[in-house]
C-alpha atoms as a PDB file:
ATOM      1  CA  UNK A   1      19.407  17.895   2.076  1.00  0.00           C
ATOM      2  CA  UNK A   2      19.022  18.421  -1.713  1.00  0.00           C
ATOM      3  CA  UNK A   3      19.074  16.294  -4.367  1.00  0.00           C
ATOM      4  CA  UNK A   4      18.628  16.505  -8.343  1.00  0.00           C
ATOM      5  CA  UNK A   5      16.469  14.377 -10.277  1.00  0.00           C
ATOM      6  CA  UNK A   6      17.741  12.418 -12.484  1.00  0.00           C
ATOM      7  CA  UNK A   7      14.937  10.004 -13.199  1.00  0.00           C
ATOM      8  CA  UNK A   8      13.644   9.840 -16.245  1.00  0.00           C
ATOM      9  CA  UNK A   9       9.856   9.631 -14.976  1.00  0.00           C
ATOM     10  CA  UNK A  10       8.414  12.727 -14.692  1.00  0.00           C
ATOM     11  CA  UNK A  11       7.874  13.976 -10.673  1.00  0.00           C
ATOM     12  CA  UNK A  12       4.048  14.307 -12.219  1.00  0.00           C
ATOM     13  CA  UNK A  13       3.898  11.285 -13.931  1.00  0.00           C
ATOM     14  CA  UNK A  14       5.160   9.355 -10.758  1.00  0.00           C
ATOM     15  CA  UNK A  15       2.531  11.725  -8.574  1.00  0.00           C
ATOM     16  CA  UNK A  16      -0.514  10.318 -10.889  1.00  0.00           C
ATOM     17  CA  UNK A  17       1.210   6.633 -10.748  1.00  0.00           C
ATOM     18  CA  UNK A  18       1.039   6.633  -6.541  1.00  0.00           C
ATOM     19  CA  UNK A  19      -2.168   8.158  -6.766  1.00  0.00           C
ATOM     20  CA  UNK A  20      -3.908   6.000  -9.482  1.00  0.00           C
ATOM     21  CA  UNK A  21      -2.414   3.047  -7.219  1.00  0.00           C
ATOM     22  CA  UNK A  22      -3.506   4.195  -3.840  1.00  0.00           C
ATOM     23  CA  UNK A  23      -7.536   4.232  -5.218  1.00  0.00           C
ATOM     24  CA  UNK A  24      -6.948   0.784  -6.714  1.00  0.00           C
ATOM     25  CA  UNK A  25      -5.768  -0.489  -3.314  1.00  0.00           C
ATOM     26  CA  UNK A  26      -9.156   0.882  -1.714  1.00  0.00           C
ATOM     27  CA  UNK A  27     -10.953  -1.675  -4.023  1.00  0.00           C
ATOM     28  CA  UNK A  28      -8.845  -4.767  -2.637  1.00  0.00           C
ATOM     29  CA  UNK A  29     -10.307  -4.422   0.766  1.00  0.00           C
ATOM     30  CA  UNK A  30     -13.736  -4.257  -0.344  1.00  0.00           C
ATOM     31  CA  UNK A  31     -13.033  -7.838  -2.398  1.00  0.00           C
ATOM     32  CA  UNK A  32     -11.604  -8.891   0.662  1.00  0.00           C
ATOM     33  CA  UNK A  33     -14.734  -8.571   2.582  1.00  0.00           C
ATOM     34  CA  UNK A  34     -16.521 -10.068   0.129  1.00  0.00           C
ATOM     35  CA  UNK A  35     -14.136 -12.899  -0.200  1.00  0.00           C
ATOM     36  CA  UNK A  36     -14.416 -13.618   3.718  1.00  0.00           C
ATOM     37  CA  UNK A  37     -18.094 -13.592   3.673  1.00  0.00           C
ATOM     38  CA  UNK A  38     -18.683 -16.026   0.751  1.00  0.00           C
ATOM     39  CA  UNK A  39     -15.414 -18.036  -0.193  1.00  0.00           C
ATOM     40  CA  UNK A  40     -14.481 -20.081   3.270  1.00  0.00           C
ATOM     41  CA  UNK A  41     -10.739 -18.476   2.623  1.00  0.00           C
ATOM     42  CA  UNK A  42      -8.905 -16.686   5.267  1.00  0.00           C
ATOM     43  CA  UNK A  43      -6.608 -13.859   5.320  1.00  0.00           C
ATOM     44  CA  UNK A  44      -3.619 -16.055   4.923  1.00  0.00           C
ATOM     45  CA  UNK A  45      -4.905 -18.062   1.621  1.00  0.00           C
ATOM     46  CA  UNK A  46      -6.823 -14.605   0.348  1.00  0.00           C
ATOM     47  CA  UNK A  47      -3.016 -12.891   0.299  1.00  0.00           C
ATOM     48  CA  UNK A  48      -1.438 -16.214  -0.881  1.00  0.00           C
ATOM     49  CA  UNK A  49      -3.904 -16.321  -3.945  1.00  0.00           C
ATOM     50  CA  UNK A  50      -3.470 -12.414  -4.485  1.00  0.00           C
ATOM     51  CA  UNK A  51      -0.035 -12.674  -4.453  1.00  0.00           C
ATOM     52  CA  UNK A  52       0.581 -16.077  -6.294  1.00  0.00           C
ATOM     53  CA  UNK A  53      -2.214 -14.736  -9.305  1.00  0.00           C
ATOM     54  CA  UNK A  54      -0.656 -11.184  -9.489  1.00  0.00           C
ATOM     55  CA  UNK A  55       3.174 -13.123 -10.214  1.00  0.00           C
ATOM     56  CA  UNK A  56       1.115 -15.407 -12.938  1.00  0.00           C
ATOM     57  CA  UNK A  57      -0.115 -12.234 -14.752  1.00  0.00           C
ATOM     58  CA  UNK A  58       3.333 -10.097 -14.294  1.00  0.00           C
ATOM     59  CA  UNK A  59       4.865 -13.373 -15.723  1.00  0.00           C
ATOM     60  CA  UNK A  60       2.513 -12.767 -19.004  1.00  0.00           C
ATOM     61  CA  UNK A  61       2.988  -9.298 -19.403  1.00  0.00           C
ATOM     62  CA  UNK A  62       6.887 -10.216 -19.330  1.00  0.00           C
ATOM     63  CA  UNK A  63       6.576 -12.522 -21.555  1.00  0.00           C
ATOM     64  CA  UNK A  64       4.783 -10.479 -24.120  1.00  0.00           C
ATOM     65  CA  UNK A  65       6.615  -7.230 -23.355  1.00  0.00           C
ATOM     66  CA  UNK A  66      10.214  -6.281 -23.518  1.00  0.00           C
ATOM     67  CA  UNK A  67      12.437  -7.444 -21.313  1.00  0.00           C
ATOM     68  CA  UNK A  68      14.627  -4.301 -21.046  1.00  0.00           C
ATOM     69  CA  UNK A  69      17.853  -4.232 -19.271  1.00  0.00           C
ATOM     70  CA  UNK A  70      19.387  -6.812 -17.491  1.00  0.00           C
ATOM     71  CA  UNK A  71      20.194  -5.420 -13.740  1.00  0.00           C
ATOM     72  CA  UNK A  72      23.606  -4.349 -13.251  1.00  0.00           C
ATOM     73  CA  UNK A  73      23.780  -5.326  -9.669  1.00  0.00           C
ATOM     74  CA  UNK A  74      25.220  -9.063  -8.474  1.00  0.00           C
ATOM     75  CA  UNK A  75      22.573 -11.562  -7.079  1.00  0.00           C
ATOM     76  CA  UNK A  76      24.510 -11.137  -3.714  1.00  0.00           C
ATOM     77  CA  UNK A  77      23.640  -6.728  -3.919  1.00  0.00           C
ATOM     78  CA  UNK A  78      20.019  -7.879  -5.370  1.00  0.00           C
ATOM     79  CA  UNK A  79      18.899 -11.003  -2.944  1.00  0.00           C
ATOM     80  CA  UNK A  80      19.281  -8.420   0.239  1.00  0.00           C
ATOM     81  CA  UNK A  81      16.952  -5.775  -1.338  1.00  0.00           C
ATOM     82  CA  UNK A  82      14.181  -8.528  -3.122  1.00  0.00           C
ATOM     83  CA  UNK A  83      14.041  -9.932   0.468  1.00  0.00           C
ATOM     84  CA  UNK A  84      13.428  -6.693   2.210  1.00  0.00           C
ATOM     85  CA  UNK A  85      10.580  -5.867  -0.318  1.00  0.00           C
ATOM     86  CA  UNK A  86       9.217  -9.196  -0.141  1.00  0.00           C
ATOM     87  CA  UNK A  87       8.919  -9.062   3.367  1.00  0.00           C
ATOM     88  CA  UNK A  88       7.554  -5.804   4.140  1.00  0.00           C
ATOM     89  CA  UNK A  89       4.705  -6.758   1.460  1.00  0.00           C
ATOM     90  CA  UNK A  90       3.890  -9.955   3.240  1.00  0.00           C
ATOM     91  CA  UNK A  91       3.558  -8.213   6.581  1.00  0.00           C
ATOM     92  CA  UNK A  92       1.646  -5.131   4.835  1.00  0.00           C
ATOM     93  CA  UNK A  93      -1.082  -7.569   3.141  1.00  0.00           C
ATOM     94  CA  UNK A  94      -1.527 -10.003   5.271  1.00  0.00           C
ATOM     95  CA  UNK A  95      -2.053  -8.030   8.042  1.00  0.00           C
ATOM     96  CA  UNK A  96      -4.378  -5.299   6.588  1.00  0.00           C
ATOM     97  CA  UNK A  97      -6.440  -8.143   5.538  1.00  0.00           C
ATOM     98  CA  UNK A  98      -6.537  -9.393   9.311  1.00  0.00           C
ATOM     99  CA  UNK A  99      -7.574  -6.183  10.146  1.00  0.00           C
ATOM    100  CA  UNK A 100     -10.236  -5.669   7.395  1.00  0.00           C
ATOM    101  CA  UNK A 101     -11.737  -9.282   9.199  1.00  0.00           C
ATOM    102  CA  UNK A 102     -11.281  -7.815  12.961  1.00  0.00           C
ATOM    103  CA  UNK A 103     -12.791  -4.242  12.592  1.00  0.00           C
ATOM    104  CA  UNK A 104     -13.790  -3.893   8.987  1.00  0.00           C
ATOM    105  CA  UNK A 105     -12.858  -2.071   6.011  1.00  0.00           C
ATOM    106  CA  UNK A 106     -13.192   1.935   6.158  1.00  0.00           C
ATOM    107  CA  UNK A 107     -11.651   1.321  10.134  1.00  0.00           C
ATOM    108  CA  UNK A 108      -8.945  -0.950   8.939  1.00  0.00           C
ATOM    109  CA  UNK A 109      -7.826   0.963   5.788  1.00  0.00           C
ATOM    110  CA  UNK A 110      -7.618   4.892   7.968  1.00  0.00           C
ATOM    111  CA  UNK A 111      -5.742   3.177  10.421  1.00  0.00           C
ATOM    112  CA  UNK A 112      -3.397   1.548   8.306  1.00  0.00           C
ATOM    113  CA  UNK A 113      -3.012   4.301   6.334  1.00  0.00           C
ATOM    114  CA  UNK A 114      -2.917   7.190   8.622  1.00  0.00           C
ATOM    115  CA  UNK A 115      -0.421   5.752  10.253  1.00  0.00           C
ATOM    116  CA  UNK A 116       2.020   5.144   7.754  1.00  0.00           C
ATOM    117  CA  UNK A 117       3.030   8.385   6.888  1.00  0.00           C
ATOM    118  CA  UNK A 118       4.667   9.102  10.694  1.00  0.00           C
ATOM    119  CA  UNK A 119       6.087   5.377  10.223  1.00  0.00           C
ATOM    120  CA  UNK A 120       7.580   6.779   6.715  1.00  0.00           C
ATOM    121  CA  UNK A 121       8.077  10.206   8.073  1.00  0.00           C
ATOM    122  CA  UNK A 122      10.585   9.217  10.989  1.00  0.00           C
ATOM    123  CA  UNK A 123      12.146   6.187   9.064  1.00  0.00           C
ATOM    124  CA  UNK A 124      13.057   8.817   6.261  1.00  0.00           C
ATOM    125  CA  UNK A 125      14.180  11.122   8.110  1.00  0.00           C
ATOM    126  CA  UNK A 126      16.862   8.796   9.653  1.00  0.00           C
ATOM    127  CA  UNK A 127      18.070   6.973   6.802  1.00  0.00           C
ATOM    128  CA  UNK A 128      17.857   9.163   3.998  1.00  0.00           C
ATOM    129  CA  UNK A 129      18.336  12.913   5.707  1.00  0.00           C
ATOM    130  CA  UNK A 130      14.421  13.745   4.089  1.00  0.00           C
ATOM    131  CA  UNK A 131      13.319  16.865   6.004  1.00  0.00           C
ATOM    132  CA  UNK A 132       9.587  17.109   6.489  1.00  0.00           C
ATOM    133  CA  UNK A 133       9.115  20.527   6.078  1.00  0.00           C
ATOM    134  CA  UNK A 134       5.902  23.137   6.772  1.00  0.00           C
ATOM    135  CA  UNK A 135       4.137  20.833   4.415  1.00  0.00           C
ATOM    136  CA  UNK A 136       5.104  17.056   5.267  1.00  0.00           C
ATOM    137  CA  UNK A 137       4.835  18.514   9.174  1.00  0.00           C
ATOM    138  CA  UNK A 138       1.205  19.579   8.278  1.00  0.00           C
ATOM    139  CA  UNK A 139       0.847  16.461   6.344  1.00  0.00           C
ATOM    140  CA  UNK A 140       1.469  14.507   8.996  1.00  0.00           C
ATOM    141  CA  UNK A 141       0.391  15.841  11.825  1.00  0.00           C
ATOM    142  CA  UNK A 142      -3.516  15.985   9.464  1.00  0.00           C
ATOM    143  CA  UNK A 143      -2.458  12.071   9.607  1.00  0.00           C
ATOM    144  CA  UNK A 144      -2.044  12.098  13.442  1.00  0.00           C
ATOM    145  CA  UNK A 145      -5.090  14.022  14.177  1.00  0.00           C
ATOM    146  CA  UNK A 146      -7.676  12.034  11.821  1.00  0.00           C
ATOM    147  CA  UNK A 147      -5.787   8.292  13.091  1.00  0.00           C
ATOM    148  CA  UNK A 148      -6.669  10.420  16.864  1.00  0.00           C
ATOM    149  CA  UNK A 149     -10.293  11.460  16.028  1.00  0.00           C
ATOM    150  CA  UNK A 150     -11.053   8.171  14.376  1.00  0.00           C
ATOM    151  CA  UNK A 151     -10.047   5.839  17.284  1.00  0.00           C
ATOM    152  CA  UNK A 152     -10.726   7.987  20.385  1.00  0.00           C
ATOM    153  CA  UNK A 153     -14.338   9.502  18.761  1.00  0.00           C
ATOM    154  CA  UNK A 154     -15.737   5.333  18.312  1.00  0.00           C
ATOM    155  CA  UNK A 155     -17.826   6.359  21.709  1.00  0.00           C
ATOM    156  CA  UNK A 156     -18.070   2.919  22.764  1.00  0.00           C
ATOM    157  CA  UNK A 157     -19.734   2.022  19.320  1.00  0.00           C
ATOM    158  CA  UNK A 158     -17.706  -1.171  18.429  1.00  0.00           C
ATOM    159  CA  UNK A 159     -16.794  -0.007  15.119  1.00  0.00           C
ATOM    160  CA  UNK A 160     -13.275   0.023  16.408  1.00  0.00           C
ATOM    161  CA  UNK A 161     -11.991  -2.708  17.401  1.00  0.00           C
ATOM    162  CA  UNK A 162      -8.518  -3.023  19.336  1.00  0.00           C
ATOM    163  CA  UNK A 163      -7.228  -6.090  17.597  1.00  0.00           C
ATOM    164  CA  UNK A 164      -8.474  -4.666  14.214  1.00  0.00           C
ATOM    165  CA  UNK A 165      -6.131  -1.585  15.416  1.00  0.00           C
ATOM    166  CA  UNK A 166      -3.055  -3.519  16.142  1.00  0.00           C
ATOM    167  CA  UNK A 167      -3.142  -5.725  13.023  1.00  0.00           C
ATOM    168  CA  UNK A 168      -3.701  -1.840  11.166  1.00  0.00           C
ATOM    169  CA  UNK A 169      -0.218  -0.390  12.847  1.00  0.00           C
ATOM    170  CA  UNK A 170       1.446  -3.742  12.210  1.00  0.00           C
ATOM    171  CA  UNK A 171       0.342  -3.607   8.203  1.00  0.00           C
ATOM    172  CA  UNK A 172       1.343   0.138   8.015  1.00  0.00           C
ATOM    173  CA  UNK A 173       5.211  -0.418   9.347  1.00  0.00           C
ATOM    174  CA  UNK A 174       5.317  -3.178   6.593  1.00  0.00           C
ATOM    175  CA  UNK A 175       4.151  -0.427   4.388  1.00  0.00           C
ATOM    176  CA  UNK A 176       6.638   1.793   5.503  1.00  0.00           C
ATOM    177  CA  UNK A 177       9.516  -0.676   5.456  1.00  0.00           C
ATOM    178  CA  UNK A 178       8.076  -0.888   1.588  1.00  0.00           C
ATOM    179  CA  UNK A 179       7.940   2.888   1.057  1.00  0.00           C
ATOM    180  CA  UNK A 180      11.274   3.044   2.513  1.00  0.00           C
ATOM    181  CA  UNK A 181      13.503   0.680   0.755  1.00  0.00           C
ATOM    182  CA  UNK A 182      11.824   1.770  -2.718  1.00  0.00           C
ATOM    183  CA  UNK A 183      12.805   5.339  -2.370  1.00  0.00           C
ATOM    184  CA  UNK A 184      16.301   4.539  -0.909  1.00  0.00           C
ATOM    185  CA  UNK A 185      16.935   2.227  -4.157  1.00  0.00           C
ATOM    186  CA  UNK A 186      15.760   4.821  -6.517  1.00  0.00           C
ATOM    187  CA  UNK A 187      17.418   8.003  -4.984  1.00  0.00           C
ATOM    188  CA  UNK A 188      20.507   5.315  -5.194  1.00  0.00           C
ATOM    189  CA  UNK A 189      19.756   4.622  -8.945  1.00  0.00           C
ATOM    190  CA  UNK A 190      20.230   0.797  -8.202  1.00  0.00           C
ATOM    191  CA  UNK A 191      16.857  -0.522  -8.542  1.00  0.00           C
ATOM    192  CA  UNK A 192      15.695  -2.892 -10.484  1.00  0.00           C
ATOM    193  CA  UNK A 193      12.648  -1.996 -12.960  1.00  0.00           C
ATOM    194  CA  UNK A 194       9.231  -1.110 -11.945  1.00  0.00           C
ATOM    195  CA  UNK A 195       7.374  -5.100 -13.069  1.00  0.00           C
ATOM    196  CA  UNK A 196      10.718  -6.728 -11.679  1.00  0.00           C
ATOM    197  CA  UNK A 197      10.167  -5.216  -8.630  1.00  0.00           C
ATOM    198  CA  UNK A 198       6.629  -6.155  -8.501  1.00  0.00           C
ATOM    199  CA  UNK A 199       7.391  -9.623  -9.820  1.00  0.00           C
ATOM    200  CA  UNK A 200      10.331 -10.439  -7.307  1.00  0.00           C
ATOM    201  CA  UNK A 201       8.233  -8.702  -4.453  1.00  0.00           C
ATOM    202  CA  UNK A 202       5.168 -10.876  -4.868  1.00  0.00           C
ATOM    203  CA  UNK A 203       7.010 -14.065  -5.868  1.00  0.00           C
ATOM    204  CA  UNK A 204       8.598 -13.749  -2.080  1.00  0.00           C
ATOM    205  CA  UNK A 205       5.158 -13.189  -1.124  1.00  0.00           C
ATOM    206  CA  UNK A 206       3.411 -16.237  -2.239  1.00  0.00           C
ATOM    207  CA  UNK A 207       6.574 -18.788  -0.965  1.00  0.00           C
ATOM    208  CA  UNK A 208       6.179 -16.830   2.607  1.00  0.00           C
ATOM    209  CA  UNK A 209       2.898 -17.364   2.792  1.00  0.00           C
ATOM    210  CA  UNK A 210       2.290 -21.056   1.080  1.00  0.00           C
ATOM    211  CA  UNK A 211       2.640 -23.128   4.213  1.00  0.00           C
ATOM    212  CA  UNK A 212       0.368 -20.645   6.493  1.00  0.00           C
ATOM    213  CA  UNK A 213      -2.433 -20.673   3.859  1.00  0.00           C
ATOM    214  CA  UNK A 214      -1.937 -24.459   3.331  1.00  0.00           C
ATOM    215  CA  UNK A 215      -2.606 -24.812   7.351  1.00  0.00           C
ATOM    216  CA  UNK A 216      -5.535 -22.113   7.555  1.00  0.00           C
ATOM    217  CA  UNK A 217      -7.211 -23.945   4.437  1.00  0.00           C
ATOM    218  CA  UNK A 218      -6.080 -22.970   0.773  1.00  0.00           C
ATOM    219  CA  UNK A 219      -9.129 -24.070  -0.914  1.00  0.00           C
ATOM    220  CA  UNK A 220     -12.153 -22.281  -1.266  1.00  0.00           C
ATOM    221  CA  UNK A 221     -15.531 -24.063  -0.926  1.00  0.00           C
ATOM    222  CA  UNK A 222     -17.793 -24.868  -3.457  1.00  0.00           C
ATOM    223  CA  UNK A 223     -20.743 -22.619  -3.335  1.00  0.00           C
ATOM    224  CA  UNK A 224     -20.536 -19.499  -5.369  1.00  0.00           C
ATOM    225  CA  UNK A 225     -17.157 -20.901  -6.770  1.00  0.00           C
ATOM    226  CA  UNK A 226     -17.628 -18.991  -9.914  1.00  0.00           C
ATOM    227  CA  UNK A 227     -17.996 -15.285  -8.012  1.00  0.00           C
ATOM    228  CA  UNK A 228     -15.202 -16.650  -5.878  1.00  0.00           C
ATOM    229  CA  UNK A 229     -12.829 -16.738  -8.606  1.00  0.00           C
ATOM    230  CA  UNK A 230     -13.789 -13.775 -10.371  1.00  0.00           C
ATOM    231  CA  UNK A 231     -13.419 -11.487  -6.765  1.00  0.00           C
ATOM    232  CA  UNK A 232      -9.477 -13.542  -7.105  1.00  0.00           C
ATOM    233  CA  UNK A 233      -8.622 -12.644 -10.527  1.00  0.00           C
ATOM    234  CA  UNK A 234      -9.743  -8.828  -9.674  1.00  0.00           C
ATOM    235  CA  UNK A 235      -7.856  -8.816  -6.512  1.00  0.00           C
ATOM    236  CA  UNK A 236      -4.780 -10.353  -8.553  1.00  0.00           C
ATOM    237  CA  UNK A 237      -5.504  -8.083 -11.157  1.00  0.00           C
ATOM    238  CA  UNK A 238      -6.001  -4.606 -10.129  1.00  0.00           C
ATOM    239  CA  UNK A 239      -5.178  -3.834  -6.986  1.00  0.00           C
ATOM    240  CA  UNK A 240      -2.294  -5.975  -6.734  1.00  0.00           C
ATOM    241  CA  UNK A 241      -0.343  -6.303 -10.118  1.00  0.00           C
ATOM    242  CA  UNK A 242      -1.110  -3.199 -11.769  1.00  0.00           C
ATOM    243  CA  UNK A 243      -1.157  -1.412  -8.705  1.00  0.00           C
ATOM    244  CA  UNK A 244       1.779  -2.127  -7.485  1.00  0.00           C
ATOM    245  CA  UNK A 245       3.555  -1.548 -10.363  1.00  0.00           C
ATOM    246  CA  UNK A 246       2.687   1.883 -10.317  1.00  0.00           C
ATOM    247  CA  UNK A 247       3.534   2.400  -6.880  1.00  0.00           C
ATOM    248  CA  UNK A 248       7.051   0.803  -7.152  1.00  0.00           C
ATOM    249  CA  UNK A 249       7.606   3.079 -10.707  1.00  0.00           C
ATOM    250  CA  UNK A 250       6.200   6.277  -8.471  1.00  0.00           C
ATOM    251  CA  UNK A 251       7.330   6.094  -5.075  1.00  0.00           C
ATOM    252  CA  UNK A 252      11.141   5.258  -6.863  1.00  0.00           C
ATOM    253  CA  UNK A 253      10.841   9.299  -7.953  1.00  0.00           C
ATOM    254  CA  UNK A 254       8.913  11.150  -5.404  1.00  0.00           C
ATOM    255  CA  UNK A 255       9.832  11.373  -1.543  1.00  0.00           C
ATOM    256  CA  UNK A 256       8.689   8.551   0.437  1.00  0.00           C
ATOM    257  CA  UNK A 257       6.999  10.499   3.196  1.00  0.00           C
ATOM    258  CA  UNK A 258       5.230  12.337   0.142  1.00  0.00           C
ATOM    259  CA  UNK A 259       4.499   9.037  -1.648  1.00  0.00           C
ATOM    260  CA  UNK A 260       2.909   7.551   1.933  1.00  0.00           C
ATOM    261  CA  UNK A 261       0.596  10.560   2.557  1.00  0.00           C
ATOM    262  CA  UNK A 262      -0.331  10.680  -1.128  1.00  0.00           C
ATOM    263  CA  UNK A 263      -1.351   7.024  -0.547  1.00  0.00           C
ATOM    264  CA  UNK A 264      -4.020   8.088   1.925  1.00  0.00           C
ATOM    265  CA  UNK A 265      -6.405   8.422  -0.629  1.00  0.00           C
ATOM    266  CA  UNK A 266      -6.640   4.673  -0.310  1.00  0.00           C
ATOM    267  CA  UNK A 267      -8.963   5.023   2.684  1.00  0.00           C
ATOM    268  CA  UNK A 268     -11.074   7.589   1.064  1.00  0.00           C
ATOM    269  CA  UNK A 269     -12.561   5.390  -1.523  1.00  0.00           C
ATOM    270  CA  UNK A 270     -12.099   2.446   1.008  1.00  0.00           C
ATOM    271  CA  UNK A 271     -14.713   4.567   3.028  1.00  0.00           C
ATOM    272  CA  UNK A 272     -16.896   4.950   0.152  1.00  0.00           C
ATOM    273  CA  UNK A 273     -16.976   1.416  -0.880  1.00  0.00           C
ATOM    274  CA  UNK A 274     -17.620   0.162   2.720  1.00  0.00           C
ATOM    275  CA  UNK A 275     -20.724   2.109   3.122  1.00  0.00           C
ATOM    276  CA  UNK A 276     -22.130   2.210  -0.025  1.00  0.00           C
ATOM    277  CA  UNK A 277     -21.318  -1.392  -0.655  1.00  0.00           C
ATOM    278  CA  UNK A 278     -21.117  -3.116   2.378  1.00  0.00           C
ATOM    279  CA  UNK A 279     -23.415  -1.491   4.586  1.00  0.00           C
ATOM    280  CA  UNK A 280     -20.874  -0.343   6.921  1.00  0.00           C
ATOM    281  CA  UNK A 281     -21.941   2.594   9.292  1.00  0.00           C
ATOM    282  CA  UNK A 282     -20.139   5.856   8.941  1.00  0.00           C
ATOM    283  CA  UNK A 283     -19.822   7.382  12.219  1.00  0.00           C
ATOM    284  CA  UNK A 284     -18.878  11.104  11.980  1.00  0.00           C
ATOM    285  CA  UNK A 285     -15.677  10.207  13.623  1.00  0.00           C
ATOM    286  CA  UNK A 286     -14.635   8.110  10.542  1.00  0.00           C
ATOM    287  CA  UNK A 287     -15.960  10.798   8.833  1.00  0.00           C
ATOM    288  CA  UNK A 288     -14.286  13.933  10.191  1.00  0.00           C
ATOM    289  CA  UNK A 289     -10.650  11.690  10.309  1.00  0.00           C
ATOM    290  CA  UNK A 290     -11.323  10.668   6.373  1.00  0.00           C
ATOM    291  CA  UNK A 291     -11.691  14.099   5.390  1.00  0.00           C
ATOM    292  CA  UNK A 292      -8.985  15.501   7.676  1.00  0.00           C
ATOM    293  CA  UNK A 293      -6.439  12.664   5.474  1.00  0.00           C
ATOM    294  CA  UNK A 294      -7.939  14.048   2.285  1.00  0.00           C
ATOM    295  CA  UNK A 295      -6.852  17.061   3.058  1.00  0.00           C
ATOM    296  CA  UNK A 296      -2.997  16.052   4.018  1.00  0.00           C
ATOM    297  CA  UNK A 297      -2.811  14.256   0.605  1.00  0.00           C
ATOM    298  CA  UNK A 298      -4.047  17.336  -1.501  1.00  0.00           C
ATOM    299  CA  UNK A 299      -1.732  20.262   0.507  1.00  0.00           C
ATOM    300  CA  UNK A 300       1.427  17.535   0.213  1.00  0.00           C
ATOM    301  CA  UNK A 301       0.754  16.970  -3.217  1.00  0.00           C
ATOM    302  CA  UNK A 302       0.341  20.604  -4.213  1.00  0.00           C
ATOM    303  CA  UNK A 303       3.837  21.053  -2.612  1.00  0.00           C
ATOM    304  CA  UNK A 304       5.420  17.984  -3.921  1.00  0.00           C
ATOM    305  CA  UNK A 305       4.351  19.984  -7.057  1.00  0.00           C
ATOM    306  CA  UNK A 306       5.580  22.548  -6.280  1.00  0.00           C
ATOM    307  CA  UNK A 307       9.731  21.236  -5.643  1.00  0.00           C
ATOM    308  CA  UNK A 308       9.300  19.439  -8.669  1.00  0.00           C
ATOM    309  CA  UNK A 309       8.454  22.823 -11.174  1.00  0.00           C
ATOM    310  CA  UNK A 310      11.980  23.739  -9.655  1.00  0.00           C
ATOM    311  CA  UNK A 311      14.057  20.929 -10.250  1.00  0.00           C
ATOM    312  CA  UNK A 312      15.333  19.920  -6.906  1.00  0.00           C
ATOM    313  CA  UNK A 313      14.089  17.938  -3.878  1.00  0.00           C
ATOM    314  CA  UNK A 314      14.451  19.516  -0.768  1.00  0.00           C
ATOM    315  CA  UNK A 315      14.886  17.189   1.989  1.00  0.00           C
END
């Protein structure tokens, strides 16, 4: 189907926005592992504290921004859609930080990632008529066959780990319920604005996940306290308030199965990170799927491009 923009962002601006995003995200991973091997937290308390620190700094930046607009939509139109982002971001952190712990970072972050975009792909297709294309089918099936080579060329190696998998595909359908619901709101030009978005999303985050962090252990131990808190205000920071509110302001303009493959650049400097960083091995499997991604998010985004120098979305 087609559809004209009306959005005021421009389709290049929002392409940057996803992109910028998606590399930022590769960084929270890394902290992650960090966190786990130093801090005493646990994936529960490490995405309460990213999610309760990245509503206390989108709180500030209200506070000394503009407000803008007040939403046009009742609390009984807005509570259904705050509660559907909230949700799929709980499930999407909290279990891509499970998996980062099961089967480490570069593993975790392809999986999750590659398979995303046939979550977003199918789930767009259905609710919102969004054809794939010669590009979002070549996108995606680039996604299918670097997921394939990564997790069938381990050779017995233990870098991949089955529960690491299954907490991967669990985080990525959160990410595509995300991905989803964001581009349905802005094609229906009833969202609310990008920090809202981020604010509500994460506030819903934090209250989720309160009682399962309090139970896991909320508090991390003393030693290296001070490095503890730093890696917490990054992952607050970065990855997780600014990030996400250039995700929510990009993916709201560009298709979502565009804005999910674009986001596969995540596991690219994921990759990078984990062995240069964190001494994980690179087998040529995670190699050879990594590149094979890269290569999806640079043809989609050349033809994303492409729609956009013409006006329309084509479906």
């Amino acid at each position: 189907m087609s559809a004209t923009r009306t959005t005021a962002l421009p389709v290049g601006r929002a392409l940057l926005y996803v992109l910028v995003s998606a590399t930022a995200w590769g960084t929270a991973g890394a902290a992650a592992a960090l966190l786990y091997a130093r801090s005493g937290l646990g994936p529960m308390a490490l995405t309460f504290w990213r999610s309760a620190g990245g509503v206390l700094l989108l709180l500030a930046v209200r506070a000394l921004g503009r407000r803008g607009p007040r939403p046009v939509l009742p609390w009984r139109r807005r509570l259904p859609r705050i509660l559907a982002n909230g949700l799929g971001l709980t499930l999407f952190q909290t279990a891509y930080f499970l998996a980062v712990r099961d089967t480490g970072l570069a593993v975790a972050t392809v999986v999750t990632l590659g398979a995303a975009p046939v979550m977003v792909a199918l789930g767009a297709r259905a609710a919102m008529g969004e054809r794939l294309g010669a590009a979002g089918t070549t996108a995606v099936l680039g996604a299918l066959a670097g997921l394939a080579v990564l997790v069938l060329g381990d050779g017995g190696s233990g870098t991949v780990r089955p529960s690491g998998v299954g907490w991967a595909l669990l985080s990525a359908a959160g990410y595509a319920c995300l991905t989803l619901v964001t581009r349905w709101l802005g094609r229906s030009g009833s969202g609310e604005s990008p920090l809202t978005t981020t604010l509500w999303s994460f506030g819903v985050c934090a209250v989720c996940l309160l009682p399962l962090a309090l139970a896991e252990g909320i508090r991390p131990q003393p030693a290296g306290l001070g490095q503890t808190l730093g890696l917490l205000v990054y992952l607050a920071a970065v990855p997780t308030a600014l990030a996400y509110g250039l995700y929510f302001a990009g993916a709201a303009v560009v298709r979502a199965t565009t804005a999910s493959v674009i986001a596969l650049i995540e596991p690219v400097s994921a990759t990078v990170i984990a062995v240069l960083l964190l001494g994980e091995r690179l087998t040529p499997a995670t190699l050879a799927g990594t590149t094979v991604l890269l290569a999806s998010v640079t043809g989609l985004a050349l033809a994303e491009a492409r729609l956009a120098r013409t006006g329309w979305a084509t479906g």
